[in-house]
C-alpha atoms as a PDB file:
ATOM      1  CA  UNK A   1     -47.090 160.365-118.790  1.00  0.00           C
ATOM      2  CA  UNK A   2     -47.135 157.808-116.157  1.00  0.00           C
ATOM      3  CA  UNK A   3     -50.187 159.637-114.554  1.00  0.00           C
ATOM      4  CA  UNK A   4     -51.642 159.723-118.250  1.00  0.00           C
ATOM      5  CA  UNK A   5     -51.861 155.711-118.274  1.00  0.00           C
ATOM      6  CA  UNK A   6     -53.449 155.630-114.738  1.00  0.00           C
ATOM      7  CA  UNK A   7     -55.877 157.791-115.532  1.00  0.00           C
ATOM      8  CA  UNK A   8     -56.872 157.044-118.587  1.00  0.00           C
ATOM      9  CA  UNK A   9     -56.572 152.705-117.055  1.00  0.00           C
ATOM     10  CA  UNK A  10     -59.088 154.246-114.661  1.00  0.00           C
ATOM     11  CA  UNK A  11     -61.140 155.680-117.627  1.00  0.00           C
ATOM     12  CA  UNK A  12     -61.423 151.873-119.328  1.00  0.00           C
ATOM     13  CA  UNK A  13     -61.562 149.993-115.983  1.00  0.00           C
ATOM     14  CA  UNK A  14     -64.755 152.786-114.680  1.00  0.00           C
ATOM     15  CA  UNK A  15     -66.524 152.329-118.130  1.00  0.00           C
ATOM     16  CA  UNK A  16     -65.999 148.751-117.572  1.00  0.00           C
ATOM     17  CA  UNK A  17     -67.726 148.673-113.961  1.00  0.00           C
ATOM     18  CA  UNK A  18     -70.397 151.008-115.777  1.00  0.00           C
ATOM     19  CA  UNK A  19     -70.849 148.005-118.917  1.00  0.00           C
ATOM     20  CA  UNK A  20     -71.045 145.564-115.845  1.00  0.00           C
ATOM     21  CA  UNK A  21     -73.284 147.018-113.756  1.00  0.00           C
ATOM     22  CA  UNK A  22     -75.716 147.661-116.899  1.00  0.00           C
ATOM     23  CA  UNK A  23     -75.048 143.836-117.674  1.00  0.00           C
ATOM     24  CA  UNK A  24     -76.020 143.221-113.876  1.00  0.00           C
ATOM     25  CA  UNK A  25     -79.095 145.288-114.105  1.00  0.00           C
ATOM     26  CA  UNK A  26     -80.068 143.627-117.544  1.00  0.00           C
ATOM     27  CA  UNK A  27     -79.868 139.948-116.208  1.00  0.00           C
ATOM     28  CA  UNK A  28     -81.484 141.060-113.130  1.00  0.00           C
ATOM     29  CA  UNK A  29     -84.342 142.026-115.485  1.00  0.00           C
ATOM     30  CA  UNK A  30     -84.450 138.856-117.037  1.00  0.00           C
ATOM     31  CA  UNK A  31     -84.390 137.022-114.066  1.00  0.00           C
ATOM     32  CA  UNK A  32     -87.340 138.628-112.609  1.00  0.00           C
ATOM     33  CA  UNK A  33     -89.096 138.512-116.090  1.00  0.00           C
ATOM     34  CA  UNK A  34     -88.272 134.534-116.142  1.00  0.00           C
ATOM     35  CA  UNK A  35     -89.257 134.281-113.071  1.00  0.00           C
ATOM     36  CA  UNK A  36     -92.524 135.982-113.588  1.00  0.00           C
ATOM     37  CA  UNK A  37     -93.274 133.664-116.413  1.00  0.00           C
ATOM     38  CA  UNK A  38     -92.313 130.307-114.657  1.00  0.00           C
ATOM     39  CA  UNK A  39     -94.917 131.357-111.493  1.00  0.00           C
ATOM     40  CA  UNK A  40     -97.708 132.140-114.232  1.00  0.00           C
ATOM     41  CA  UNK A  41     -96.705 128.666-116.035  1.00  0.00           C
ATOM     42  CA  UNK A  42     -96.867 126.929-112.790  1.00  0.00           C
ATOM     43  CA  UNK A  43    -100.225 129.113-112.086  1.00  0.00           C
ATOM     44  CA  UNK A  44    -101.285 127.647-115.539  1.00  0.00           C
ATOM     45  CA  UNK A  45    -100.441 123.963-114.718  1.00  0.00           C
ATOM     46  CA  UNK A  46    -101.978 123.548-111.159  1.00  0.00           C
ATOM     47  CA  UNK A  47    -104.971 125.171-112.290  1.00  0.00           C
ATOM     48  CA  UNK A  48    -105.175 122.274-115.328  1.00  0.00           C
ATOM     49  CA  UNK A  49    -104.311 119.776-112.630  1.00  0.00           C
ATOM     50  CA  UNK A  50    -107.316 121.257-110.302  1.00  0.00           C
ATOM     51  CA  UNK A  51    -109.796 120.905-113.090  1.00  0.00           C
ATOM     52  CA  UNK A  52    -108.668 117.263-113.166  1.00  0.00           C
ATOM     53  CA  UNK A  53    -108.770 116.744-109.813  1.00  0.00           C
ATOM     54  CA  UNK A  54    -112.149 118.430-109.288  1.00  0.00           C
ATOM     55  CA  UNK A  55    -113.522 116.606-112.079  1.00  0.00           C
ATOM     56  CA  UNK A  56    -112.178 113.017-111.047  1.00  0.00           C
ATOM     57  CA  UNK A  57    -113.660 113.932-107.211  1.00  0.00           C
ATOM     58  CA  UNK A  58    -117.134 114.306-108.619  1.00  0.00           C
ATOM     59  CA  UNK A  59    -116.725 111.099-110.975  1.00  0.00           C
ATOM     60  CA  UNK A  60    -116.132 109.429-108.121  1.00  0.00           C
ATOM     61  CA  UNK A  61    -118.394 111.203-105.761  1.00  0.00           C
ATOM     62  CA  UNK A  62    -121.193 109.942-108.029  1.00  0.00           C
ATOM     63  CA  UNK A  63    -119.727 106.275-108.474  1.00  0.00           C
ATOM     64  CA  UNK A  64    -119.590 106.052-104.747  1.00  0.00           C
ATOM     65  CA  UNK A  65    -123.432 107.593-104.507  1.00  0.00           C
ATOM     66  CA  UNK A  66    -124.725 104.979-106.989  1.00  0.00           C
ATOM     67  CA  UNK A  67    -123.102 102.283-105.206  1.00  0.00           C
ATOM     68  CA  UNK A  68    -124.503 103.526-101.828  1.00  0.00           C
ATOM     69  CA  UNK A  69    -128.019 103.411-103.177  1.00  0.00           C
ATOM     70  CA  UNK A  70    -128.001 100.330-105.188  1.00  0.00           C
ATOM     71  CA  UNK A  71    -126.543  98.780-101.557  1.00  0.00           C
ATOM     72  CA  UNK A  72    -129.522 100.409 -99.780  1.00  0.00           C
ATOM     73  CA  UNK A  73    -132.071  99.259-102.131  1.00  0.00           C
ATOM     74  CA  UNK A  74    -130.677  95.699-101.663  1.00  0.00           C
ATOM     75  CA  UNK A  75    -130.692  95.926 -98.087  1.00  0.00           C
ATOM     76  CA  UNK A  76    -134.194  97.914 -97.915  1.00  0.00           C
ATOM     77  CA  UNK A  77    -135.501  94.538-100.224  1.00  0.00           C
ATOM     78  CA  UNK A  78    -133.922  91.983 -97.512  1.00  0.00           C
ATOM     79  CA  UNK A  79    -135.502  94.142 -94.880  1.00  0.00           C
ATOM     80  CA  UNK A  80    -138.706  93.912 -96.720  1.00  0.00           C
ATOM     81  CA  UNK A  81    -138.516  90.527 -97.102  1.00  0.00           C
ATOM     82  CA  UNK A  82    -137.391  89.102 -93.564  1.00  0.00           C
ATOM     83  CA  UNK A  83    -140.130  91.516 -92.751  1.00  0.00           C
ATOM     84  CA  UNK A  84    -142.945  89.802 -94.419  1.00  0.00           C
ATOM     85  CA  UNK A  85    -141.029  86.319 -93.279  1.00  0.00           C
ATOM     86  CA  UNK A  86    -141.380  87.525 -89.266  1.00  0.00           C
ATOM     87  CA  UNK A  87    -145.317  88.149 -90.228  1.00  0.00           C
ATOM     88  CA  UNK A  88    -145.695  84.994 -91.435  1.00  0.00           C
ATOM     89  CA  UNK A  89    -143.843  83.103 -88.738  1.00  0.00           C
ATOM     90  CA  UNK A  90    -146.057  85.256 -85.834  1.00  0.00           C
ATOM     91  CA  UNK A  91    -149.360  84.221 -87.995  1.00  0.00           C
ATOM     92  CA  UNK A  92    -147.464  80.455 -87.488  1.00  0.00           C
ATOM     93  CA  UNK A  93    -146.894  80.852 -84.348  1.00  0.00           C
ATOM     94  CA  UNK A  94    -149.830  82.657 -83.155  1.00  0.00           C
ATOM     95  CA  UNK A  95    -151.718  79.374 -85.241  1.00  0.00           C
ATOM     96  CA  UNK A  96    -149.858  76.766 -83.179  1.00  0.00           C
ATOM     97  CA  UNK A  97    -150.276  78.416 -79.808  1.00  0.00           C
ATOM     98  CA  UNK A  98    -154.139  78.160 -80.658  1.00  0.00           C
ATOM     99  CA  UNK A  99    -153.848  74.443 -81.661  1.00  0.00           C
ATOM    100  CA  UNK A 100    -152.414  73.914 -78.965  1.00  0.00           C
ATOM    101  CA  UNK A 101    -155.322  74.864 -76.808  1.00  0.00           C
ATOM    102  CA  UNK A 102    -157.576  72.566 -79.380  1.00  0.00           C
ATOM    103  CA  UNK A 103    -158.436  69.670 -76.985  1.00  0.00           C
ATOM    104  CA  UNK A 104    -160.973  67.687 -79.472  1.00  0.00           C
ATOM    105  CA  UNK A 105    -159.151  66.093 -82.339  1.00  0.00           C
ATOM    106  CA  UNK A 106    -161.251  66.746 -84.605  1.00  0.00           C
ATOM    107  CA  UNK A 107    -161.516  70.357 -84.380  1.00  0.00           C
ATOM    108  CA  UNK A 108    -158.115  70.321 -84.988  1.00  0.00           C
ATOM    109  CA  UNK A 109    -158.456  69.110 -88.437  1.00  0.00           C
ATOM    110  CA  UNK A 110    -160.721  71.832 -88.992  1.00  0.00           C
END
């Protein structure tokens, strides 16, 4: 009788390792299911974020080459225009340096 109870506590107690382990084998399931879903979520999000990013990098790509050219042109236009001043100062200068070699008066009025 005694040996009855042990055996048959053996019984329950083995078919309760057995429900466990199939418990154990269930959440390990789930876990690598969850799991599976969270890395395609997060796939999912940084992908969305990358679009954003990509998109805000070529906003500001083109801000920063409109800016570059409309400083260019500015500076190409002072260029241009201390350009024509240096002309005009050599023409004044080249003018004077010929005066100066005027020794009648009043060819230098002419």
């Amino acid at each position: 009788e005694t040996l009855q109870r042990i055996v048959s506590t053996l019984v329950n107690k083995n078919d309760e390792i057995h429900n466990f382990i199939d418990m154990l084998n269930h959440t390990i399931s789930n876990v690598q299911v969850n799991s599976s879903n969270a890395i395609s979520e997060l796939d999912e999000e940084f992908d969305g974020l990358y679009s954003v990013l990509h998109e805000m990098k070529g906003s500001m790509a083109n801000t920063i080459q409109q800016e570059e050219a409309r400083k260019i042109q500015v500076l190409q236009d002072q260029l241009s225009q201390c350009s024509h001043a240096l002309e005009s100062s050599e023409e004044l200068l080249e003018l004077a340096v010929q005066s100066l070699d005027i020794k009648n008066p009043v060819e230098l009025l002419e």
